[in-house]
N, C-alpha and C. Protein backbone atom coordinates (compact mmCIF):
# COMPACT_ATOMS: atom_id res chain seq x y z
N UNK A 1 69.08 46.25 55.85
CA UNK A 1 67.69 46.59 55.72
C UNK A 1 66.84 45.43 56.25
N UNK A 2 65.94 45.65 56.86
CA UNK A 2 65.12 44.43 58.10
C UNK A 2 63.69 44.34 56.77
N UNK A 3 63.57 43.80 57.22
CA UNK A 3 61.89 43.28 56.19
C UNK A 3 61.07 43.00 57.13
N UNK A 4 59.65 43.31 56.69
CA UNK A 4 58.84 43.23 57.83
C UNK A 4 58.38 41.70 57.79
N UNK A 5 58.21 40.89 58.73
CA UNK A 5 57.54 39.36 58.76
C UNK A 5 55.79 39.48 58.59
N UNK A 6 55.62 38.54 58.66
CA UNK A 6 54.00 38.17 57.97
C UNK A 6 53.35 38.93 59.52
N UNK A 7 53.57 38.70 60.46
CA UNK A 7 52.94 38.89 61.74
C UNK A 7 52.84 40.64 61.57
N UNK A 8 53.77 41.09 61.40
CA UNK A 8 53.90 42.68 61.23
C UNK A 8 53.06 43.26 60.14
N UNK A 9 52.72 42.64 59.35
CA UNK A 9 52.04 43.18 57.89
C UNK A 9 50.85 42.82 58.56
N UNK A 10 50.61 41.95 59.03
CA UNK A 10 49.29 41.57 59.49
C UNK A 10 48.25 42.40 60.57
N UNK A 11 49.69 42.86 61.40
CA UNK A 11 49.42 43.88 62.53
C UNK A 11 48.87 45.13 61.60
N UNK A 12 49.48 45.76 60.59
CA UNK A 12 49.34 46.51 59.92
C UNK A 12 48.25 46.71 58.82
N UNK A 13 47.93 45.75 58.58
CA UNK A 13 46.89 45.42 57.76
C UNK A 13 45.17 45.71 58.76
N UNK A 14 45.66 45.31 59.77
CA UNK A 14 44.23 45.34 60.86
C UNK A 14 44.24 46.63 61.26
N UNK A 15 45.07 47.41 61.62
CA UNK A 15 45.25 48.82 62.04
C UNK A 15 44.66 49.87 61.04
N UNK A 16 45.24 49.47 59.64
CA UNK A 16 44.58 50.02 58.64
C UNK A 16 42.84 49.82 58.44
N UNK A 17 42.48 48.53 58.53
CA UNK A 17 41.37 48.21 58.62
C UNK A 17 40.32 49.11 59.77
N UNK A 18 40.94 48.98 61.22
CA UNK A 18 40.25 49.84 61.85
C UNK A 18 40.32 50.98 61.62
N UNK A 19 40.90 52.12 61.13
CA UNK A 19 40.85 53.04 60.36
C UNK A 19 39.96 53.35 59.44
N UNK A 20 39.95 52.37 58.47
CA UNK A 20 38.66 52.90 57.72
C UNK A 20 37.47 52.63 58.52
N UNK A 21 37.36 51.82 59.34
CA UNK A 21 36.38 51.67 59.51
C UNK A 21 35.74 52.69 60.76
N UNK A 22 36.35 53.14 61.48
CA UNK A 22 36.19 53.87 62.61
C UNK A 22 35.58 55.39 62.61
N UNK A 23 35.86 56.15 61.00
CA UNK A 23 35.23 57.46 60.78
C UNK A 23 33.84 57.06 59.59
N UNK A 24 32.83 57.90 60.11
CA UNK A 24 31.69 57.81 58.83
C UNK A 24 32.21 57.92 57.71
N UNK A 25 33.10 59.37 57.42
CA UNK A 25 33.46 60.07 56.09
C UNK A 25 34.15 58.92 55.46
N UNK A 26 34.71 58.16 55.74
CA UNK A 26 35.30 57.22 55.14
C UNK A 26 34.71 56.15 54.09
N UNK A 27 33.59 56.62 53.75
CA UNK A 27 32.06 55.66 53.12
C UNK A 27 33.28 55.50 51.97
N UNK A 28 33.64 56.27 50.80
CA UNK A 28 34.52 56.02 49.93
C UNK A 28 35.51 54.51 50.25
N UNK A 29 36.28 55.20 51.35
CA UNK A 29 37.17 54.36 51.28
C UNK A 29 36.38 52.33 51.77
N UNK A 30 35.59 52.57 52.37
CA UNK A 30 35.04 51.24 53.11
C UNK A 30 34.43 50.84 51.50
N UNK A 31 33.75 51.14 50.84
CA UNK A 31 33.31 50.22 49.44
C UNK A 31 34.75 49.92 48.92
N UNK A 32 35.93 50.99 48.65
CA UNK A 32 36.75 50.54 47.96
C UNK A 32 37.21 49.33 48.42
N UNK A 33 37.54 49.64 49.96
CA UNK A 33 38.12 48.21 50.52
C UNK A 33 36.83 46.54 50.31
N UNK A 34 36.13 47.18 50.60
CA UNK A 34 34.90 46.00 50.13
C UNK A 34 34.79 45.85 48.46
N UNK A 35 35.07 46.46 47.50
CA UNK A 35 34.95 45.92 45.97
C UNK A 35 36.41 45.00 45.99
N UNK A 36 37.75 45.42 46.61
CA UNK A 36 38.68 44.87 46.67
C UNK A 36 38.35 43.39 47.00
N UNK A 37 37.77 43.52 48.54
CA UNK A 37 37.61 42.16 49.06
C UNK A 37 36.87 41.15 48.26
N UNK A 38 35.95 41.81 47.67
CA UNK A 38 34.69 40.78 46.57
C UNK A 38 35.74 40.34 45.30
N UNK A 39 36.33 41.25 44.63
CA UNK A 39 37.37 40.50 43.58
C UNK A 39 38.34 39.90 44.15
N UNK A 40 39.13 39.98 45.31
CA UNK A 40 39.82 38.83 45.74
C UNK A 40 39.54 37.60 45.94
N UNK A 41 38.20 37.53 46.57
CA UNK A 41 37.46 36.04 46.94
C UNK A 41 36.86 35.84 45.89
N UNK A 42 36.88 36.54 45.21
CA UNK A 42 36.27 36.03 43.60
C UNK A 42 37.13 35.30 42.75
N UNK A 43 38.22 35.62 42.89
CA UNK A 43 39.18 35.14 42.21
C UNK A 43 40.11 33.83 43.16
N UNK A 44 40.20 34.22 44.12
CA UNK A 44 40.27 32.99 45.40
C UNK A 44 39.21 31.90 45.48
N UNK A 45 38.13 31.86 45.35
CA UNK A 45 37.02 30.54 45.80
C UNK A 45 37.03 30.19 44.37
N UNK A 46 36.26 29.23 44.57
CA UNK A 46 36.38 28.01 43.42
C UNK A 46 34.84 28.70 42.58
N UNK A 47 34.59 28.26 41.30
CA UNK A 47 33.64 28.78 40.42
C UNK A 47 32.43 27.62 40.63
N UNK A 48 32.36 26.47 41.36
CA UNK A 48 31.23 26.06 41.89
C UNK A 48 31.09 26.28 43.73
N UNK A 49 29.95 26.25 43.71
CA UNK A 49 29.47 26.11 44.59
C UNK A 49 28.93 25.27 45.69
N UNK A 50 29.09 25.35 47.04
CA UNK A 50 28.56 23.65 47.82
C UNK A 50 26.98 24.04 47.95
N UNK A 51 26.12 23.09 47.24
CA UNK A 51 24.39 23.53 47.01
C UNK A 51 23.96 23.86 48.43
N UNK A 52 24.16 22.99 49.69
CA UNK A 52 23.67 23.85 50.85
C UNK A 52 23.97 25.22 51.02
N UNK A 53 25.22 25.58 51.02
CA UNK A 53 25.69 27.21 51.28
C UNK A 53 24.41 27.95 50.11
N UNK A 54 25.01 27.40 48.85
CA UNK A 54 23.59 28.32 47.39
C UNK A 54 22.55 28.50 48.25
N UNK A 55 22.04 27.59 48.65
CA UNK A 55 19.90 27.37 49.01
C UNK A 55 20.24 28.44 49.90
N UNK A 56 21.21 28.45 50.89
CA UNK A 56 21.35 29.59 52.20
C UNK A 56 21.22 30.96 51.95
N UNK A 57 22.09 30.82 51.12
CA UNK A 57 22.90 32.34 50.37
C UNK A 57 21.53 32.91 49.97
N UNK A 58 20.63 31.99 49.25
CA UNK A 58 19.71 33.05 48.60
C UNK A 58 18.81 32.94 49.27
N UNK A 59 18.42 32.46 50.56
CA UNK A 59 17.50 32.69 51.41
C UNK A 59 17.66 34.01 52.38
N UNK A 60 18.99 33.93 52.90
CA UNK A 60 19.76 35.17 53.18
C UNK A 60 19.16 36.79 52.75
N UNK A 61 19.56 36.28 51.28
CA UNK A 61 19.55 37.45 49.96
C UNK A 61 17.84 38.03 49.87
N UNK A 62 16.65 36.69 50.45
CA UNK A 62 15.62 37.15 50.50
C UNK A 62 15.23 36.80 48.88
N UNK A 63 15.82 35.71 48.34
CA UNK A 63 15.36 35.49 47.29
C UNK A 63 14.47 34.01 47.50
N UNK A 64 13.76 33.98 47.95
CA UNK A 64 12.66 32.99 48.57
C UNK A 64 12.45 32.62 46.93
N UNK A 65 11.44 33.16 46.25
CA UNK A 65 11.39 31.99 45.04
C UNK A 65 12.21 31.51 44.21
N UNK A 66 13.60 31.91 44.33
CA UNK A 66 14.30 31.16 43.46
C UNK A 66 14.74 29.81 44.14
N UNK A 67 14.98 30.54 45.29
CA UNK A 67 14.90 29.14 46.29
C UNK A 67 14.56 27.94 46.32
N UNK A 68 13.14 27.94 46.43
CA UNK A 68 12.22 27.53 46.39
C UNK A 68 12.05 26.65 45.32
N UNK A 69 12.25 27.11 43.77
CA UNK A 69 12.36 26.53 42.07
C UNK A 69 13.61 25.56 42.53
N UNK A 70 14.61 26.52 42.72
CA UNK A 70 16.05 25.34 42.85
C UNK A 70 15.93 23.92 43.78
N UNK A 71 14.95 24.42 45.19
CA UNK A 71 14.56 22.92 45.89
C UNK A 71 14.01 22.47 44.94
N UNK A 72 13.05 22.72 44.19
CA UNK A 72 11.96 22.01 43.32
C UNK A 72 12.38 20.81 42.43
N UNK A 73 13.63 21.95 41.74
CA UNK A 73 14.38 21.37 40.58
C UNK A 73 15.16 20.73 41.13
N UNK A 74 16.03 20.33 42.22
CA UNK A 74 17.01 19.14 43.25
C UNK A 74 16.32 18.35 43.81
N UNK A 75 14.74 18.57 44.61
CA UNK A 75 14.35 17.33 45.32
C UNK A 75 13.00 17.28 45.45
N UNK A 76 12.24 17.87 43.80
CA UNK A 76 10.71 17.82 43.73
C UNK A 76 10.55 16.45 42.86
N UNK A 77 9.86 16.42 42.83
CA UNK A 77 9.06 14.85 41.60
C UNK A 77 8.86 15.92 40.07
N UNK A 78 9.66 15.20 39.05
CA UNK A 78 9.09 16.07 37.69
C UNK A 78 9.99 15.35 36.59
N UNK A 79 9.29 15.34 35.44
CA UNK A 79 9.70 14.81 34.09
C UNK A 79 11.22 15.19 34.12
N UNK A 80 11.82 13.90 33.63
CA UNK A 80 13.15 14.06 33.46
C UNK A 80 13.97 13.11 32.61
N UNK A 81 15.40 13.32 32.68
CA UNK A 81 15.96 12.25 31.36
C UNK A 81 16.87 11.62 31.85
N UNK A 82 17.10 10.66 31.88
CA UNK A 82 18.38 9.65 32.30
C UNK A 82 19.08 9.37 30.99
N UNK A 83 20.18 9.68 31.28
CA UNK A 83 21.24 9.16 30.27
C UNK A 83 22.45 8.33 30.62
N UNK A 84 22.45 7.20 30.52
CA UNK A 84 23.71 6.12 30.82
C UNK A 84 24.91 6.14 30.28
N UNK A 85 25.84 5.61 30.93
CA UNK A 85 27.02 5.66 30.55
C UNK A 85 27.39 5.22 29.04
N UNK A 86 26.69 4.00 28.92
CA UNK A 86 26.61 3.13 27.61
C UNK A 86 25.88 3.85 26.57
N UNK A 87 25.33 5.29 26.96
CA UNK A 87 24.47 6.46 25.50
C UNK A 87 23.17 6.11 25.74
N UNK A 88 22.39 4.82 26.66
CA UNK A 88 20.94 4.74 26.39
C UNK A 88 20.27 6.24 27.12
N UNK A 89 19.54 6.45 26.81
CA UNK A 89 18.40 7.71 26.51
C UNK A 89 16.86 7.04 27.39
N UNK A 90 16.73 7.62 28.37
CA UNK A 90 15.33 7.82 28.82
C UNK A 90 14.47 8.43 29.21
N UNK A 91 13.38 8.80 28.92
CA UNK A 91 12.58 9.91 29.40
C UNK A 91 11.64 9.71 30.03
N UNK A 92 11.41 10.15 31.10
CA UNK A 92 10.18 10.19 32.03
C UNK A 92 9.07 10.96 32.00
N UNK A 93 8.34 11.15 31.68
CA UNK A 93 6.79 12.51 31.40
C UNK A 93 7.20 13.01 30.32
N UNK A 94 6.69 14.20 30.21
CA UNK A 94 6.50 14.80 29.31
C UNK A 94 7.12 16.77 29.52
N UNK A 95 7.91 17.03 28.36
CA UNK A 95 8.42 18.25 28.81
C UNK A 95 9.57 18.20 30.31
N UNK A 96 10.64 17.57 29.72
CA UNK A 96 11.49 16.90 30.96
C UNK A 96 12.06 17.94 31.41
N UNK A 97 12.32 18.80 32.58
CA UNK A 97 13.14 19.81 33.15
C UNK A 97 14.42 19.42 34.17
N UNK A 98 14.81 18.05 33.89
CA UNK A 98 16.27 17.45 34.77
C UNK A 98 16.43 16.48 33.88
N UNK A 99 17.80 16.57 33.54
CA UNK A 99 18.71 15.38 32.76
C UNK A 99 20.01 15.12 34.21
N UNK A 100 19.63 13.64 34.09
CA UNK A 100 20.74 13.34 34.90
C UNK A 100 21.64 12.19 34.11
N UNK A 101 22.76 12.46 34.38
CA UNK A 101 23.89 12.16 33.65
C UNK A 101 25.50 11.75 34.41
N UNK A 102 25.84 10.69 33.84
CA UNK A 102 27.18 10.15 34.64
C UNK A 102 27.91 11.19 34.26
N UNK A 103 28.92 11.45 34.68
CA UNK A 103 30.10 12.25 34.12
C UNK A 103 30.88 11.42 32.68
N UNK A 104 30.78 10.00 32.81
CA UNK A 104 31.28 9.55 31.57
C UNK A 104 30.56 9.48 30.15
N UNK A 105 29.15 10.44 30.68
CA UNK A 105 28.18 10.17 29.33
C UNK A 105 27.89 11.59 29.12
N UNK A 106 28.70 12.64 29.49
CA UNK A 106 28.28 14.00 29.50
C UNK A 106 28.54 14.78 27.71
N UNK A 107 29.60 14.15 27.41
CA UNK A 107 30.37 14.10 26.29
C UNK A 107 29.74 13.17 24.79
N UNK A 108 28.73 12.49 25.33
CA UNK A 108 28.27 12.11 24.47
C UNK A 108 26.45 11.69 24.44
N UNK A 109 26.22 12.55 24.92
CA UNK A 109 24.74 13.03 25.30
C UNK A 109 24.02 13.45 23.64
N UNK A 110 23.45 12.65 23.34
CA UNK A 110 22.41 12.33 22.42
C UNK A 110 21.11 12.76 22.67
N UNK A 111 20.91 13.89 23.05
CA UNK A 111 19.29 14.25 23.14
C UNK A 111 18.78 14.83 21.92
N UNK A 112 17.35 14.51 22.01
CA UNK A 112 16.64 15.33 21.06
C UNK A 112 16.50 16.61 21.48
N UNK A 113 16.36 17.88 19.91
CA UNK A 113 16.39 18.88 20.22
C UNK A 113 15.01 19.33 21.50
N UNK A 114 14.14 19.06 20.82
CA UNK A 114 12.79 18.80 21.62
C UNK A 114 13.02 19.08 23.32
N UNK A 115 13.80 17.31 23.58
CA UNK A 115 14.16 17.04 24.94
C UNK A 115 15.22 18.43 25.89
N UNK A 116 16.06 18.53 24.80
CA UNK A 116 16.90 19.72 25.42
C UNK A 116 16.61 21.45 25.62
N UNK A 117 15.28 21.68 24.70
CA UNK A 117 14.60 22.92 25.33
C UNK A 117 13.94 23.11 26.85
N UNK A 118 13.68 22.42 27.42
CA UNK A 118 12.83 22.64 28.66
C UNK A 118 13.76 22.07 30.12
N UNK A 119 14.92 21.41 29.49
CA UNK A 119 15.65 21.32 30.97
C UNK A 119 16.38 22.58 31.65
N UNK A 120 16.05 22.47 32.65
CA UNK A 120 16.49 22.99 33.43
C UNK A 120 17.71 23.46 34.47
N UNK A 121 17.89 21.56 34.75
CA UNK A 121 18.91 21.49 35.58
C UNK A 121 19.56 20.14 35.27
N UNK A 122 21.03 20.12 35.21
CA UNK A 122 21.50 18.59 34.77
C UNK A 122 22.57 18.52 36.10
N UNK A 123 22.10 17.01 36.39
CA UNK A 123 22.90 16.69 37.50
C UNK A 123 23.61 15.51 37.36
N UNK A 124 24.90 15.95 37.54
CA UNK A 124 26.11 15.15 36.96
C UNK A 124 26.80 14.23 38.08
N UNK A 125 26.63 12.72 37.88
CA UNK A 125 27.15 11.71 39.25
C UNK A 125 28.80 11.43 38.70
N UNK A 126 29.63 11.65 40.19
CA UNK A 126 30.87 11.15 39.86
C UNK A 126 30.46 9.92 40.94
N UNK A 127 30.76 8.58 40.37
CA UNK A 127 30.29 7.66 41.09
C UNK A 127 31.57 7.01 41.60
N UNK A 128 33.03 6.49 40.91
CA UNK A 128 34.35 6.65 41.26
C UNK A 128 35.54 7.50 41.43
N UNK A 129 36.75 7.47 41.76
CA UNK A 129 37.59 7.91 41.77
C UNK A 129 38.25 8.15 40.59
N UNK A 130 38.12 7.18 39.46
CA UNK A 130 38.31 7.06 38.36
C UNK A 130 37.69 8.38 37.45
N UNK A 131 37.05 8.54 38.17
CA UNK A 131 35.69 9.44 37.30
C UNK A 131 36.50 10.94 37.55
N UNK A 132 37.23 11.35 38.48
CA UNK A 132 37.61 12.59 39.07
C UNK A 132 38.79 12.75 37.79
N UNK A 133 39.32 11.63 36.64
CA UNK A 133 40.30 12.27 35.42
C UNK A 133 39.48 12.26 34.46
N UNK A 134 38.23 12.76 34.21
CA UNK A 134 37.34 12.61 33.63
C UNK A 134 37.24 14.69 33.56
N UNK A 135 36.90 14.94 32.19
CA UNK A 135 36.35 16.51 32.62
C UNK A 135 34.82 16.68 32.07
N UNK A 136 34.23 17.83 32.62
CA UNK A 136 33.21 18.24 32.46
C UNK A 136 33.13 19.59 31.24
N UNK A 137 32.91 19.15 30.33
CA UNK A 137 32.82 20.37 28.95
C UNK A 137 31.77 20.87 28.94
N UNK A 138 31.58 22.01 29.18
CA UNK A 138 30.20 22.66 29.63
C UNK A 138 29.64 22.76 27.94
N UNK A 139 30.48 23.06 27.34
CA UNK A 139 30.07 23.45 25.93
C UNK A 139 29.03 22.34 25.28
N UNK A 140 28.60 20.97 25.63
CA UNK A 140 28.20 19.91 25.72
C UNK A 140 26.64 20.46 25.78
N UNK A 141 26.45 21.57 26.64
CA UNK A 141 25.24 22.17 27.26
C UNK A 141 25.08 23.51 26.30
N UNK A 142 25.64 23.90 25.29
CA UNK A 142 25.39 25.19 25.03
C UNK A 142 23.86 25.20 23.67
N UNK A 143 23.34 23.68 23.58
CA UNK A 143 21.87 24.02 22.97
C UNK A 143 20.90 24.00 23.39
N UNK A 144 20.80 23.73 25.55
CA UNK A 144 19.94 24.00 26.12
C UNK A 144 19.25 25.06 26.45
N UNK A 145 18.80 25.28 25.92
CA UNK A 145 18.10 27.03 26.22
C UNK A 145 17.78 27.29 27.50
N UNK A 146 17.22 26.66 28.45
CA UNK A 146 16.36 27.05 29.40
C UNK A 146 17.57 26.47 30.58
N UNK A 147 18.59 25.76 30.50
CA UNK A 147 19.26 25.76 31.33
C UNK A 147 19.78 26.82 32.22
N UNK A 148 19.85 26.52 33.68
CA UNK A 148 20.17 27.27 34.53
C UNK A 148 21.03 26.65 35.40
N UNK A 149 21.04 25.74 36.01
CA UNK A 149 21.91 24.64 36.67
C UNK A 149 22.47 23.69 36.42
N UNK A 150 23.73 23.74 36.97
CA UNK A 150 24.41 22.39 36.66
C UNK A 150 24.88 22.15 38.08
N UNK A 151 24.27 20.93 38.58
CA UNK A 151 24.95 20.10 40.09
C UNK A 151 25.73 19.34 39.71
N UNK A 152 26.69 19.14 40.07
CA UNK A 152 27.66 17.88 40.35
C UNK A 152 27.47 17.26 41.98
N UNK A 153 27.49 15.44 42.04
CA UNK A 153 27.22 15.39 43.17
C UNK A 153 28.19 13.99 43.32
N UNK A 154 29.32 14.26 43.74
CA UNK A 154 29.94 13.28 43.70
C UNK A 154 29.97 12.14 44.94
N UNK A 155 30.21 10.69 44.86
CA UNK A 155 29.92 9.46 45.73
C UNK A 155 31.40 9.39 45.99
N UNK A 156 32.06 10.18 45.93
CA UNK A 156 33.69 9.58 46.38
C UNK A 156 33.96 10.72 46.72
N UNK A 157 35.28 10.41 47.65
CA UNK A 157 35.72 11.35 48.82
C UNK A 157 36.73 12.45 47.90
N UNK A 158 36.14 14.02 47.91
CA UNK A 158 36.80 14.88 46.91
C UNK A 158 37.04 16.03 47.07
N UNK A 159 37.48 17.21 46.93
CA UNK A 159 37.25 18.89 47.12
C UNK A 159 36.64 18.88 46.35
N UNK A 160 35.98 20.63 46.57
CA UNK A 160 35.77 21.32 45.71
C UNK A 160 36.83 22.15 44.78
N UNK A 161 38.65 21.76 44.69
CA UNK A 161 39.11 22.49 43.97
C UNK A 161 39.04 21.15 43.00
N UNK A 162 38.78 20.21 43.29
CA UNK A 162 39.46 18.81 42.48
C UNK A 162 38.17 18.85 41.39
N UNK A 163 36.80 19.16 41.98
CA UNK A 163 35.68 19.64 41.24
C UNK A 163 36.08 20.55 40.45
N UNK A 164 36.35 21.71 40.70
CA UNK A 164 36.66 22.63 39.93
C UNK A 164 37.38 22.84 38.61
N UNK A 165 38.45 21.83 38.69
CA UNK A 165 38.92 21.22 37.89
C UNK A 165 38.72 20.24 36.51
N UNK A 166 37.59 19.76 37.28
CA UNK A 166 36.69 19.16 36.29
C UNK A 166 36.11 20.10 35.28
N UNK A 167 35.95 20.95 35.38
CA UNK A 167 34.90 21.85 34.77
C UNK A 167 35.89 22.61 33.93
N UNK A 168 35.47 22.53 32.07
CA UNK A 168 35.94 22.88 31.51
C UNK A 168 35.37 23.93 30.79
N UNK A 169 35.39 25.02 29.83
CA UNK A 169 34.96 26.07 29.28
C UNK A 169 33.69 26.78 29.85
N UNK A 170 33.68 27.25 30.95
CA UNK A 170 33.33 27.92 31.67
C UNK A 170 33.09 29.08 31.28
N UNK A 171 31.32 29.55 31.15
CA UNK A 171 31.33 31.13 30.57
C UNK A 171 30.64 31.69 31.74
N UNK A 172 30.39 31.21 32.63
CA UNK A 172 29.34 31.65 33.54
C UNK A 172 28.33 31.76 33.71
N UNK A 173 27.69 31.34 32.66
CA UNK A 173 25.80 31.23 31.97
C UNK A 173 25.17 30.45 32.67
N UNK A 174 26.12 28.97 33.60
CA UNK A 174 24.81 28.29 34.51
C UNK A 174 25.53 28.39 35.85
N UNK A 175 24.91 28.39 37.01
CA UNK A 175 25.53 28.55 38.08
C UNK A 175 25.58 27.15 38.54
N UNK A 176 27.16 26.95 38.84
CA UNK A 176 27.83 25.55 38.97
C UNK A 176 27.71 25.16 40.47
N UNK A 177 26.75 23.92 41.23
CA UNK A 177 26.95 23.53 42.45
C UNK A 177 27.18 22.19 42.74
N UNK A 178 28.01 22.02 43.64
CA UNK A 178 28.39 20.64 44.12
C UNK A 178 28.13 20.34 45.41
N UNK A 179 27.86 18.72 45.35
CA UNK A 179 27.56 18.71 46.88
C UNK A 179 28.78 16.90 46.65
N UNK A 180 29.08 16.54 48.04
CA UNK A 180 29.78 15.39 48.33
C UNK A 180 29.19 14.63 49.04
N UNK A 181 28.55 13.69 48.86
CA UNK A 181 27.48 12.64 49.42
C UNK A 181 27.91 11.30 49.51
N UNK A 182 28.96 10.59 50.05
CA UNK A 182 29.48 9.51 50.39
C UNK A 182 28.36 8.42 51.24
N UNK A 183 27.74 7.65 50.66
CA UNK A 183 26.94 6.81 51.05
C UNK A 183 25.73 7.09 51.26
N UNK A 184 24.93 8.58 50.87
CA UNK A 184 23.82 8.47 50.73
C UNK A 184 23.14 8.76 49.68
């Protein structure tokens, strides 16, 4: 009995493809094959995101003001909180909507309740290599109300599966983006 090789399935796989795709009546079958494809790459790509592709994606999508909030909230001027590795606590204005945070101080983030209603977006620095056996417990974040983002933006050379990794209890409630910024 012969087995078919990868090249042959592949041949077969595209043949099929033009098939559905080649008759109208086939509307059924072309979503099925497209809900297929969306849970495969759903389950294939990593659960963050690289923030240029995000800003794209939803410009794409024609979602101009969310856009727009998310530049705001990554590279506008606005009240915010620094938190150090060593636990010190700082706040800038008033009604802070960005906490930025090492990855080694994520875990022990001391905010006031106050401070943690109105953020928005927390952006998490991996500044070493060291930092990449380090994880990210989202659960850390579950008394921010108004949270919506979480960036990771790491200074050392990394994937996004090695990111991914980082990221622990994951419910899907903030949409996770990373960017890799080596020297700037």
């Amino acid at each position: 009995m012969r087995t078919k090789s990868t090249l042959e399935k592949a041949v077969k796989f595209v043949s099929n493809c033009k098939y559905i795709f080649s008759f109208k009546k086939n509307i059924f079958q072309k979503n099925t094959f497209f809900i297929l494809l969306f849970l495969l790459t759903a389950n294939v790509f990593s659960q963050t995101e690289n923030v240029d592709l995000y800003i794209a994606n939803l410009e794409n999508s024609g979602q101009i003001a969310r856009r727009d909030q998310l530049k705001h909230l990554l590279y506008g001027l606005q009240s915010a909180v620094y938190s150090s590795p060593n636990g010190e606590i700082k706040v800038y204005g008033e009604k802070p909507t960005a906490l930025f945070s090492s990855i080694q101080s994520i875990n022990t983030l001391n905010l006031s309740a106050h401070s943690k209603k109105d953020i928005q977006i927390v952006t998490i620095k991996i500044d070493s290599t060291s930092d990449l056996n380090q994880s990210i417990d989202l659960n850390a974040f579950s008394d921010f109300e108004n949270l919506k983002y979480i960036f990771i933006i790491s200074q050392v050379p990394t994937t996004a599966s090695v990111i991914n990794n980082l990221i622990k209890n994951d419910s899907s409630k903030y949409t996770l983006m990373y960017k890799i910024s080596i020297g700037g």
